[in-house]
Protein backbone atom coordinates (compact mmCIF):
# COMPACT_ATOMS: atom_id res chain seq x y z
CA UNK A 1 17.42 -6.45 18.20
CA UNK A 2 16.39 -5.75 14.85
CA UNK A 3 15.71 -2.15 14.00
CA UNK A 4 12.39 -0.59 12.08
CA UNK A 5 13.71 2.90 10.54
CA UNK A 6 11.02 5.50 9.91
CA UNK A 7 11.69 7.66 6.99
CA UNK A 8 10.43 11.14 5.88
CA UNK A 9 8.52 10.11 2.43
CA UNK A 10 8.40 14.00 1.69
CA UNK A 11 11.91 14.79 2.55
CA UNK A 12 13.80 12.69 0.38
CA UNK A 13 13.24 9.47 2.70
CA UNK A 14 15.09 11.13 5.55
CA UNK A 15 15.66 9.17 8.80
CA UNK A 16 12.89 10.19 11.59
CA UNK A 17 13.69 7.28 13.86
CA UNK A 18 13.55 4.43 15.11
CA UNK A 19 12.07 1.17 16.91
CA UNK A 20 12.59 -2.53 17.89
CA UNK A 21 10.75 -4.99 15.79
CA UNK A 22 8.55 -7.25 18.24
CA UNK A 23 9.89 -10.38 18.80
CA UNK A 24 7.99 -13.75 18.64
CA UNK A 25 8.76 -14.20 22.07
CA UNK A 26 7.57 -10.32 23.24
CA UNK A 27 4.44 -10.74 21.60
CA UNK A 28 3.38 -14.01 23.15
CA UNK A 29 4.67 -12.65 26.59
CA UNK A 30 2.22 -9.28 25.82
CA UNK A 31 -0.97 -11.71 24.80
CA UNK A 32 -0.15 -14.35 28.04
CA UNK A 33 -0.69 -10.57 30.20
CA UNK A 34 -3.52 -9.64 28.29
CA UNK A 35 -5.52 -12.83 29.10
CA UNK A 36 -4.16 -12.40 32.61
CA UNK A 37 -5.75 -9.03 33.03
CA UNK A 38 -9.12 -9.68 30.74
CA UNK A 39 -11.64 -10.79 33.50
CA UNK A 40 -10.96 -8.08 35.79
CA UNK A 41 -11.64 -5.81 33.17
CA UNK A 42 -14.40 -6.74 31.80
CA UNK A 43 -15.30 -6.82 35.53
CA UNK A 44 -14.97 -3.81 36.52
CA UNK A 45 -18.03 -2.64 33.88
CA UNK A 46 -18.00 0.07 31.68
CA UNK A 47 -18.35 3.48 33.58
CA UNK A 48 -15.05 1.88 35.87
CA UNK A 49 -13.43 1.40 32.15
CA UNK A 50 -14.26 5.10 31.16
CA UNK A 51 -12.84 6.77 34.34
CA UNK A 52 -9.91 5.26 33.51
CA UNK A 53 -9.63 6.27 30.08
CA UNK A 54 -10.79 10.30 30.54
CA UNK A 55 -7.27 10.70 31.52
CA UNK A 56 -5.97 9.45 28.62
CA UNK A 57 -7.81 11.50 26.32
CA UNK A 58 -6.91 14.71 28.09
CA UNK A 59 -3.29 13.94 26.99
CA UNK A 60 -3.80 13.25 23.60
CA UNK A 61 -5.67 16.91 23.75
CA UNK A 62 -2.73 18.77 25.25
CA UNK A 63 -0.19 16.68 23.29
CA UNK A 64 -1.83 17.32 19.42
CA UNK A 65 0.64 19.69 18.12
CA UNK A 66 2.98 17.03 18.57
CA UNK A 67 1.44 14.06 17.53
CA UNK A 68 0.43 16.43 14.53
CA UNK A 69 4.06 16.98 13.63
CA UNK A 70 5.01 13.42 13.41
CA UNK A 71 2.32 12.36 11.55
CA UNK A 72 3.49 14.42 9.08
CA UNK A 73 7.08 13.76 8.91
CA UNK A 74 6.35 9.86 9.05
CA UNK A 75 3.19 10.36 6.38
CA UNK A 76 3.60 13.39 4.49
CA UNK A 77 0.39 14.31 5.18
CA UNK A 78 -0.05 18.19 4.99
CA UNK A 79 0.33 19.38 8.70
CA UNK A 80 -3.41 21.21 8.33
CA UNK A 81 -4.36 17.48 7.63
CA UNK A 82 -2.81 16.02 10.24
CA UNK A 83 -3.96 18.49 12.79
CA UNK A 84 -7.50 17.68 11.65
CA UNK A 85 -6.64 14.17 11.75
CA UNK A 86 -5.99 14.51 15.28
CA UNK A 87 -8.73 17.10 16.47
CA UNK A 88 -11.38 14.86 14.47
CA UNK A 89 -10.58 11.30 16.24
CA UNK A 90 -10.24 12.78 19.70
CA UNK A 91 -13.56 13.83 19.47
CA UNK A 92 -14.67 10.32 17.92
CA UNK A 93 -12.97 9.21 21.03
CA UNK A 94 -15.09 11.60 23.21
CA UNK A 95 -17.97 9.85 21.73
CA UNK A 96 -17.15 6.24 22.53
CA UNK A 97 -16.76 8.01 26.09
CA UNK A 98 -20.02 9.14 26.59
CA UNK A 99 -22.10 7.22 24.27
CA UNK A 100 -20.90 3.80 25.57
CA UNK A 101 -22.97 3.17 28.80
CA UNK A 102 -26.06 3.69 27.09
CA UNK A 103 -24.75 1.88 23.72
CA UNK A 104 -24.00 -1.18 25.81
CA UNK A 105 -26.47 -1.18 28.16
CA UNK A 106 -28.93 -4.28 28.85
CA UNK A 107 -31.94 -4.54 26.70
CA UNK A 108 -34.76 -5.74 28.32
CA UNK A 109 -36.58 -8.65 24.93
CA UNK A 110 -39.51 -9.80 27.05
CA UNK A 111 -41.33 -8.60 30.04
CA UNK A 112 -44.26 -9.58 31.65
CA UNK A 113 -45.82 -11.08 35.08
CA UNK A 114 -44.12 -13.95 34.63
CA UNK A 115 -40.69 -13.38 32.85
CA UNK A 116 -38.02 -11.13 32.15
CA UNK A 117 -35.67 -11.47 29.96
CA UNK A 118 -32.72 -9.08 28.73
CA UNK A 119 -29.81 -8.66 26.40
CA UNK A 120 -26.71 -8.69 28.22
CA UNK A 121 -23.47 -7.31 26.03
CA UNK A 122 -20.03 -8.67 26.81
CA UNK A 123 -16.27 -8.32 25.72
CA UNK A 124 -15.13 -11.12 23.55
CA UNK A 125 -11.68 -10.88 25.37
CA UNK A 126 -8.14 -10.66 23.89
CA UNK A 127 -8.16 -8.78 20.31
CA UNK A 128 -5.97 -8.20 18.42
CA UNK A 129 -5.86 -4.62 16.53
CA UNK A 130 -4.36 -4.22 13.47
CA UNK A 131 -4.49 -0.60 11.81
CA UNK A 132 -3.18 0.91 8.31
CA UNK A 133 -0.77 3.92 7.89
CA UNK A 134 -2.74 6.55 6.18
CA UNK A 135 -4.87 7.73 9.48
CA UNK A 136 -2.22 6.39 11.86
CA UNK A 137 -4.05 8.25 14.90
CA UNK A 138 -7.34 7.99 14.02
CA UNK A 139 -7.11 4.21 13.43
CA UNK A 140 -5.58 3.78 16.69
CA UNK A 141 -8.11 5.26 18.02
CA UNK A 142 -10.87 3.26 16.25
CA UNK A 143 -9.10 0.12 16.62
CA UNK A 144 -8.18 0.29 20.36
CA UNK A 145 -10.52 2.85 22.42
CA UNK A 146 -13.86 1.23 21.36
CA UNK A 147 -12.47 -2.27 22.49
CA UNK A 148 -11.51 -1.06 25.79
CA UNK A 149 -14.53 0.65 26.74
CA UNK A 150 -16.57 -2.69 25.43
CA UNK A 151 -14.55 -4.54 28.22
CA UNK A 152 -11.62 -5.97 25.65
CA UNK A 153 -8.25 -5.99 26.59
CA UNK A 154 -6.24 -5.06 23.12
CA UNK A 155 -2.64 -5.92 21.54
CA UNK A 156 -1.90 -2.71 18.87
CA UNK A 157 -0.24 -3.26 15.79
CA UNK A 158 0.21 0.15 13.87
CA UNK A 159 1.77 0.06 10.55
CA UNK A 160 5.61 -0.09 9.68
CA UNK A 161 5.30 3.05 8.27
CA UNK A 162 4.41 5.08 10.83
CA UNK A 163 6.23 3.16 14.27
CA UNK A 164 6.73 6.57 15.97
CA UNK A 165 3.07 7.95 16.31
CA UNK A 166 2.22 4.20 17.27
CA UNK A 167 4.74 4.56 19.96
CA UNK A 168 3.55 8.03 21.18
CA UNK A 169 0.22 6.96 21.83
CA UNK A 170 1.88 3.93 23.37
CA UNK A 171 3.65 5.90 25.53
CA UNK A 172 0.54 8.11 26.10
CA UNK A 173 -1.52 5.26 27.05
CA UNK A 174 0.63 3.33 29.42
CA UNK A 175 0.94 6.81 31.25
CA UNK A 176 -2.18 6.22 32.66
CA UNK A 177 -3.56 3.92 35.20
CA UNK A 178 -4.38 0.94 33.42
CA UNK A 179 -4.33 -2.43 34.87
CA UNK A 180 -1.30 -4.11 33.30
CA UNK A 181 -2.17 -6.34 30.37
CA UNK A 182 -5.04 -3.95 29.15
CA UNK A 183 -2.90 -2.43 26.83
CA UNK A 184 0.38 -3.24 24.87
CA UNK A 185 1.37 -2.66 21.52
CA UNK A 186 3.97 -4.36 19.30
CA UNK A 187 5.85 -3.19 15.97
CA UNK A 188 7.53 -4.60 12.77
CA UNK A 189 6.02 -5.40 9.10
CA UNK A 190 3.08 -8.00 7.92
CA UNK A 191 5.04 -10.63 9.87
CA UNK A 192 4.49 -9.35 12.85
CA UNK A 193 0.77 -9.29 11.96
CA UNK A 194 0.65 -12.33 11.28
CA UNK A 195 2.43 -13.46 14.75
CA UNK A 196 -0.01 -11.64 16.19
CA UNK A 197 -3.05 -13.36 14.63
CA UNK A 198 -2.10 -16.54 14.85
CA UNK A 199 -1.50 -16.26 18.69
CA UNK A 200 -4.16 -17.15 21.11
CA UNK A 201 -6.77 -14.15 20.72
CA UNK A 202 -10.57 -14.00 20.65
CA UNK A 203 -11.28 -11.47 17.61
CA UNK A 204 -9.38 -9.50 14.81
CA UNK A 205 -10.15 -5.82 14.47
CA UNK A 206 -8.14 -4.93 11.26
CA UNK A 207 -8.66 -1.86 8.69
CA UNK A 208 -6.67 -2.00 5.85
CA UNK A 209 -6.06 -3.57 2.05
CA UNK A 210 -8.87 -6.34 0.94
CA UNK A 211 -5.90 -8.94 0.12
CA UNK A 212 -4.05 -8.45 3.69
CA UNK A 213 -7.86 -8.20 5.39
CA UNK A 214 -8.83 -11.81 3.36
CA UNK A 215 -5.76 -13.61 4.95
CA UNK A 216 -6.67 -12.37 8.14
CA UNK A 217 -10.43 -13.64 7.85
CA UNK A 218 -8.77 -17.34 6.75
CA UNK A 219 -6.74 -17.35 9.95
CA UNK A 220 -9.61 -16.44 12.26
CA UNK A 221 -11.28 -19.51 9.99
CA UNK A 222 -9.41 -22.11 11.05
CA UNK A 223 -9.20 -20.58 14.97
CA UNK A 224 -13.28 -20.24 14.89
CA UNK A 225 -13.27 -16.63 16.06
CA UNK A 226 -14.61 -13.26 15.20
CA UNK A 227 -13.37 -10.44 12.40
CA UNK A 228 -14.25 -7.01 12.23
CA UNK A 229 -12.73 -5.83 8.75
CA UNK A 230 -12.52 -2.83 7.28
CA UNK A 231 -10.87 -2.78 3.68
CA UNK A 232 -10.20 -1.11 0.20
CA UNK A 233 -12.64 0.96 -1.78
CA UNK A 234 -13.28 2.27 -5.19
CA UNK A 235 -16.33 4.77 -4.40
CA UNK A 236 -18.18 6.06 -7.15
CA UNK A 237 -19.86 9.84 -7.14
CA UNK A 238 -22.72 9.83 -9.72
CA UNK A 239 -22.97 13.61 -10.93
CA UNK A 240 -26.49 13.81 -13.08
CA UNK A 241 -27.01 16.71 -15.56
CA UNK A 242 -29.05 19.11 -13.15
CA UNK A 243 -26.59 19.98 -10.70
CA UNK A 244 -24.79 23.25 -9.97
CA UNK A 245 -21.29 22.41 -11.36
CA UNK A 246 -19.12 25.19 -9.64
CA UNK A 247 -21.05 23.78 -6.43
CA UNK A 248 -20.36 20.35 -7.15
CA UNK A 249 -16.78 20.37 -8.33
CA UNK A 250 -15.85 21.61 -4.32
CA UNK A 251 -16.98 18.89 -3.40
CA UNK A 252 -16.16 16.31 -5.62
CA UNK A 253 -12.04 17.51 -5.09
CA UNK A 254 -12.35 17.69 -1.73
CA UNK A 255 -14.18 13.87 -1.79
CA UNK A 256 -11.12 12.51 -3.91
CA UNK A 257 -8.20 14.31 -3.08
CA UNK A 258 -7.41 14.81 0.62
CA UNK A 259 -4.83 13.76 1.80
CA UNK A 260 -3.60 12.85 -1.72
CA UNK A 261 -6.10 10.65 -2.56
CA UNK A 262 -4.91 8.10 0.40
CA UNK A 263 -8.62 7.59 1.96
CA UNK A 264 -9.98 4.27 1.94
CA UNK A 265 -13.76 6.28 1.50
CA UNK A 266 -12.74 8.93 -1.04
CA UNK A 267 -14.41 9.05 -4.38
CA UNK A 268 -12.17 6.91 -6.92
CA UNK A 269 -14.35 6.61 -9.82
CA UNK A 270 -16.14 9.45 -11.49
CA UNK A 271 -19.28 8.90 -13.17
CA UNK A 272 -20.86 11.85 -14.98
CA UNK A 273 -23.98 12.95 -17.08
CA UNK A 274 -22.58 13.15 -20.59
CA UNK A 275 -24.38 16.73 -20.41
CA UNK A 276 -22.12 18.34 -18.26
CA UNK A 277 -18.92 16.21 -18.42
CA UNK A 278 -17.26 18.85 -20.24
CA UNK A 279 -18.00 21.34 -17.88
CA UNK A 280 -17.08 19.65 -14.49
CA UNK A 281 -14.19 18.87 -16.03
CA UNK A 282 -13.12 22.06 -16.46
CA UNK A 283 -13.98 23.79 -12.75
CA UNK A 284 -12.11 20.37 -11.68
CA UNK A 285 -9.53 21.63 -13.99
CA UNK A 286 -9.28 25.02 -12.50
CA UNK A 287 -8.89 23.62 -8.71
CA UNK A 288 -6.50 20.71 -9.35
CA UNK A 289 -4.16 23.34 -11.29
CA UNK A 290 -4.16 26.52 -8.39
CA UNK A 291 -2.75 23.58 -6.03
CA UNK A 292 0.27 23.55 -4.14
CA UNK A 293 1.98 20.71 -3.12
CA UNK A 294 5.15 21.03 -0.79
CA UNK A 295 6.82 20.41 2.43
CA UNK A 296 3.57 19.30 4.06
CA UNK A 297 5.03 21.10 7.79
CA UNK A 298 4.61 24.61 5.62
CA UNK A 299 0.93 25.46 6.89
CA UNK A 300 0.77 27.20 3.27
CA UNK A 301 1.01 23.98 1.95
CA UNK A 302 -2.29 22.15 0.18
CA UNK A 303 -0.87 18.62 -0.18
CA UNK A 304 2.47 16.92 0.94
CA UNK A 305 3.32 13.72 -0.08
CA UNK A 306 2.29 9.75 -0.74
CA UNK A 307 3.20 7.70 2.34
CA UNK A 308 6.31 5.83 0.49
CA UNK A 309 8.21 5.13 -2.69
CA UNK A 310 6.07 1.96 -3.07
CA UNK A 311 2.71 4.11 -3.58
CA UNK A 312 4.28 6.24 -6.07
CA UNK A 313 5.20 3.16 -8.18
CA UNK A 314 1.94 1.67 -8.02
CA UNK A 315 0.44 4.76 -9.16
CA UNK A 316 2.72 5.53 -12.18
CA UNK A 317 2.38 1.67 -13.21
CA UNK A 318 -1.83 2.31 -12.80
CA UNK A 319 -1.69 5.51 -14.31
CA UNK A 320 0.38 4.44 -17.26
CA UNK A 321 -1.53 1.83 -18.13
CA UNK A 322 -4.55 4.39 -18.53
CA UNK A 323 -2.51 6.22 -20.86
CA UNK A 324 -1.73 2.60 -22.94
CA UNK A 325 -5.19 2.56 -23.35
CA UNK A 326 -6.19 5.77 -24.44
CA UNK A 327 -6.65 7.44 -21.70
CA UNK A 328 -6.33 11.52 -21.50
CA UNK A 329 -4.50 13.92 -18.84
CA UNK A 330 -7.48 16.34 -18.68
CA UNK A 331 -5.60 18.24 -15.91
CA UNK A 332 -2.93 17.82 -13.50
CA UNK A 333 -0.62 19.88 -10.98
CA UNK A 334 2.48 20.67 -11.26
CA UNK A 335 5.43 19.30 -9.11
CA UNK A 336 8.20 21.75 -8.00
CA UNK A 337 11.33 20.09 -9.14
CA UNK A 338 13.55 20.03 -6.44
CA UNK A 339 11.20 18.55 -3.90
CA UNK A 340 12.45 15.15 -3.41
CA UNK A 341 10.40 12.12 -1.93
CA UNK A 342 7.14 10.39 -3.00
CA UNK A 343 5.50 13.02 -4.50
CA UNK A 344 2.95 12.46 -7.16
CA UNK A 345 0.74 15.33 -9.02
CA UNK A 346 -3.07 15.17 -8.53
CA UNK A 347 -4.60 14.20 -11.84
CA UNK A 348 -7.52 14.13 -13.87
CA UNK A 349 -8.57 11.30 -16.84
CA UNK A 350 -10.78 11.30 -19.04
CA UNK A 351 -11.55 9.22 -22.14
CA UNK A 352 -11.14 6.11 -19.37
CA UNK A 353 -12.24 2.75 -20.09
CA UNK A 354 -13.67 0.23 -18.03
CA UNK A 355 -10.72 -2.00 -18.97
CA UNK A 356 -8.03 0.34 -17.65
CA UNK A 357 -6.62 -0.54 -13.86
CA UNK A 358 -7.34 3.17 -12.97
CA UNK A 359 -11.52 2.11 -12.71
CA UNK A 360 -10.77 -2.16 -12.15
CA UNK A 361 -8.69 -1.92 -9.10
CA UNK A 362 -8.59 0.44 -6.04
CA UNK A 363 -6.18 3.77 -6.32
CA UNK A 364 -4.72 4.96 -3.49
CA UNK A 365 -4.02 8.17 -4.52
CA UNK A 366 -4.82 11.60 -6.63
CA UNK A 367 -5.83 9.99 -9.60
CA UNK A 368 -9.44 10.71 -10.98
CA UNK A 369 -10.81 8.94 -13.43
CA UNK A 370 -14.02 9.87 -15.28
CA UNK A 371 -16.48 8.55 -17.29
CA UNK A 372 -19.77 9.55 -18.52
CA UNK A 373 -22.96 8.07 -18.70
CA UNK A 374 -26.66 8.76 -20.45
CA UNK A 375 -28.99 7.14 -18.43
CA UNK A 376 -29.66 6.60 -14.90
CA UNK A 377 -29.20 2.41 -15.34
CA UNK A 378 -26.40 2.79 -17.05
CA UNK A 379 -25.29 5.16 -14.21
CA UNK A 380 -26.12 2.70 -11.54
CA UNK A 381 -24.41 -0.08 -13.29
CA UNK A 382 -21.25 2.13 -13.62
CA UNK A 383 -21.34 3.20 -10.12
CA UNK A 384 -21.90 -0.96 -9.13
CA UNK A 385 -18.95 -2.00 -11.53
CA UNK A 386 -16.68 -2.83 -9.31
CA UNK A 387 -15.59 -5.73 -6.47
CA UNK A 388 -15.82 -3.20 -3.23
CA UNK A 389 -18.66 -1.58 -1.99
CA UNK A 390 -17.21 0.63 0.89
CA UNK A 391 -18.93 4.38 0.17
CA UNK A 392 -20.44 6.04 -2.66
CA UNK A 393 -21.91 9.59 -3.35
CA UNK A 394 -24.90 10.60 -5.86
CA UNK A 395 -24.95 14.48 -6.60
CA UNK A 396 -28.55 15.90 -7.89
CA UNK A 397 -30.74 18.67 -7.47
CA UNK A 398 -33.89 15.77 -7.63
CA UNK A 399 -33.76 14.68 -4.16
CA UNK A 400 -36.14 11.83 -4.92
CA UNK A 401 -33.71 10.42 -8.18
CA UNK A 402 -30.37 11.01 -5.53
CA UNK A 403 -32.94 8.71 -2.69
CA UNK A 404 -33.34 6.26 -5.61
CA UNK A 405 -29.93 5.79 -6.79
CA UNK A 406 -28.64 6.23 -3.31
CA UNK A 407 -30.35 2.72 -2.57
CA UNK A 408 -29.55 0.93 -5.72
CA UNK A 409 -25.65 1.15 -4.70
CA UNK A 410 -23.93 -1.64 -3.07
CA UNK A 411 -22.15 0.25 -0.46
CA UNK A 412 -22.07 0.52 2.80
CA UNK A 413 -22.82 4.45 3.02
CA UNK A 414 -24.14 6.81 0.35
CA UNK A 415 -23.74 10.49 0.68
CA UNK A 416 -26.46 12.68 -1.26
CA UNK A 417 -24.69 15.61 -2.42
CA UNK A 418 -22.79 18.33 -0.85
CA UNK A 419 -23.12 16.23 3.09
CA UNK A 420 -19.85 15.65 4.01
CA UNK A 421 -19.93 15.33 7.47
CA UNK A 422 -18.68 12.12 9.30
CA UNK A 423 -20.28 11.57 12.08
CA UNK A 424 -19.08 8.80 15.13
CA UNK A 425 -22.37 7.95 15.18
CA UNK A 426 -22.99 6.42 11.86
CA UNK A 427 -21.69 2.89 11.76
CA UNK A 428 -19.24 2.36 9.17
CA UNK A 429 -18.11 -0.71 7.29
CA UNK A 430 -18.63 -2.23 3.34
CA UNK A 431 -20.21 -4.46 0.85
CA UNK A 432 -18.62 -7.21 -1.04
CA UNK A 433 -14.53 -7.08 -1.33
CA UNK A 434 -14.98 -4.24 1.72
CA UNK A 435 -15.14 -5.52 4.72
CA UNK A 436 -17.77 -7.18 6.89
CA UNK A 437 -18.86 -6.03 10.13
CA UNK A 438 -18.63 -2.34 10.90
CA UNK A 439 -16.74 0.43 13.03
CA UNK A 440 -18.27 3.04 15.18
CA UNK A 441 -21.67 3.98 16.17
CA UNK A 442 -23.93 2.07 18.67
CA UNK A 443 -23.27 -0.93 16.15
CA UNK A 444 -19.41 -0.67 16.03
CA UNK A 445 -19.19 -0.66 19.81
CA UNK A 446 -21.78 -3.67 19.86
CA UNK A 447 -19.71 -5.82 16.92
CA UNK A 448 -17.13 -5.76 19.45
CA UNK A 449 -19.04 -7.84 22.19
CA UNK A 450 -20.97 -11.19 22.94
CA UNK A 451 -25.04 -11.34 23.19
CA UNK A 452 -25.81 -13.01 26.08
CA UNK A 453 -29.55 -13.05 27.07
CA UNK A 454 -30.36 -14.10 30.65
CA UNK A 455 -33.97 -15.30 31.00
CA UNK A 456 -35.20 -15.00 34.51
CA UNK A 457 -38.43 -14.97 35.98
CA UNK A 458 -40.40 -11.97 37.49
CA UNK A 459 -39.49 -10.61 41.41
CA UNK A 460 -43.28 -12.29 41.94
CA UNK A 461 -42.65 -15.73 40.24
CA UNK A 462 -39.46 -16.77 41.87
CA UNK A 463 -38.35 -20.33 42.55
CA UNK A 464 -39.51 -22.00 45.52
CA UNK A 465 -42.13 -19.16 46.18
């Protein structure tokens, strides 16, 4: 059997383990028992669904220390991170849990004396779920719970670089009573993904990069079926010349830099009244620089690592091509020497042109770019200058300019200053090279199912009466 080795990106790319790549073979066998099992799912209706998947829930409470510690080891995600990784998405999964019944429930279009008809929400049927590395537990969660309780029966791909939190919350779920064929998961690279695609399945629910999210929409092209996609981003955060800088710059580091940047929502791009540039940049300055990045299991530790050797190249290739062009290192922390791994120091550019990779393409990772503006247009048009449209954020003390902007951005949410809070309720999902479709929320839940209306008539108009 062929072998995928997990690595420790902030320990020097240290063995963590181990697990089989999927076969061809395995992963037809896992889809043939998923169909199997899909109609008595679906059939057993949603509060049956939930009772069964309380239990599973309750695990991943009394288990988060530990799923928190491999996260970090296979991520380099700063354990604080990862232990708000995990607290965060079981209560996103807690929502789906008690918000489903009513989320689902039938919807009653027309009723009268002689008609009623109503809005009747069912699962599509096999999906497969395909989720990115950088929130390995939170994705699962989003890309498997909300299927279930919709009345889906799902095949899991996590990413290759994180196999052993996929296969702990394998092994949580199948500790549980589900029918067999609800659940499976499967594990190798991109090639596995695309086994699993291309196999007979009713919808794709993938988050991840635009290019590997626009093969998967061609595949589900030529098999007719449904995509939920969820890709890059290059948010902007327009900063206009009234604000409260030493309030704003909080927020603004703490909007690009968790988790080193590796957040498909953070703020990439930078856009700031030419008023106060100079000023920003400086409390930015002062934060990036007090810093420390370490061994991300040290709970002193502010930042740990990229996710693998590959990001770190990407980034020194975007950032030096910045540089090429002008570009200035306005601030930036300083690495400790000996750590070894795929460590990168959070930085800050300015003098950036709209040329530069740094502000054409998405960075995924503690980079900041800035540029400054003098007008609201041109501020709008800065903010739209780019192919995704996933999140944005507009920062002014004139709540009725920060409305305006707000709905002059092509994105698919728009934060309004310091609100930061991400709530399970809001429905999440892009513009343009960003997805289609969206995640969570009364609409996520209902993306994931078929509209059926049944048109009957009323108790006193039936036929033959």
């Amino acid at each position: 059997m062929t072998k995928l080795i997990s690595t420790n990106p902030a320990d020097n790319y240290a063995k963590t383990g181990e697990v089989e790549v999927s076969t061809d073979a395995e992963i037809t066998l896992k889809i043939e028992k998923a169909h199997a099992a899909k109609r008595a799912w679906k059939e057993l209706g949603i509060e049956g669904r939930i009772k069964l998947l309380v239990p599973i829930r309750e695990e991943f409470k009394l288990r988060t220390e530990e799923i928190s510690m491999l996260i970090s080891k296979e991520t380099g995600k700063a354990i604080n991170e990862s232990t708000s990784e995990v607290t965060r998405y079981i209560e996103e999964l807690t929502w789906f849990l008690e918000n489903g019944p009513e989320a689902l429930a039938d919807e009653v279009t027309l009723k009268d004396d002689q008609s009623l008809h109503r809005i009747v929400y069912e699962p599509y049927g096999v999906v497969a779920s395909i989720a990115p590395w950088n929130f390995p537990f939170g994705m699962a969660v989003w890309g498997i719970f909300p299927n279930l309780v919709a009345g889906n029966v799902v095949v899991f791909k996590t990413s290759e670089e994180c196999p052993l939190v996929g296969q702990l919350v394998d092994e949580i779920i199948l500790n549980h009573n589900l029918p067999e064929g609800v659940f499976a998961e499967v594990y190798g690279d991109g090639t596995v993904g695309r086994k699993l695609s291309e196999s007979d399945i009713n919808l794709i629910w993938f988050t991840g990069s635009t290019r590997t999210g626009k093969a998967l929409y061609k595949t589900a092209a030529e098999k007719f079926i449904k995509v939920v996609l969820e890709m890059g981003g290059s948010n902007p955060c327009v900063v206009f010349e009234d604000v409260d800088v030493a309030l704003a710059a909080p927020v603004i580091f703490g909007g690009r830099f968790r988790h080193c940047g590796q957040v498909c929502n953070a703020i990439k791009r930078l856009i700031v009244h030419e008023s106060v540039a100079e000023k920003l940049t400086l409390a930015l300055k002062e934060i990036i620089e007090r810093q420390k990045i370490g061994n991300p299991l040290d709970p002193q530790t502010d930042l740990g690592s990229l996710v693998a050797k590959r990001q770190q190249q990407l980034l020194n290739e975007q950032l030096q091509d910045a540089l090429d062009k002008g570009a200035v290192i306005a601030a930036q922390t300083r690495l400790d020497q000996s750590l070894k791994g795929a460590f990168f120091p959070l930085t800050l550019l300015t003098n950036v042109t709209r040329d530069m990779r740094v502000w054409r393409e998405e960075v995924f990772g503690p980079i900041l770019p800035i540029m400054t503006f003098k007008t609201e247009e041109e501020a709008v048009a800065l903010a739209n200058d780019t192919v995704y449209g996933l999140g944005a954020r507009v920062i002014s003390d004139d709540k009725v300019r920060a409305e305006r902007v707000a709905s002059r951005i092509d994105a698919g949410s728009v934060a309004i200053n310091e609100e930061s809070r991400f709530s399970p309720c809001d429905p999440f999902g892009g513009y343009k090279n960003s997805g289609m479709g969206r995640e969570r929320g009364i609409h996520g839940l209902r993306e994931l199912c078929q509209m059926k209306v049944i048109q009957s008539r009323s108790d006193a108009q039936q036929f033959g009466s």
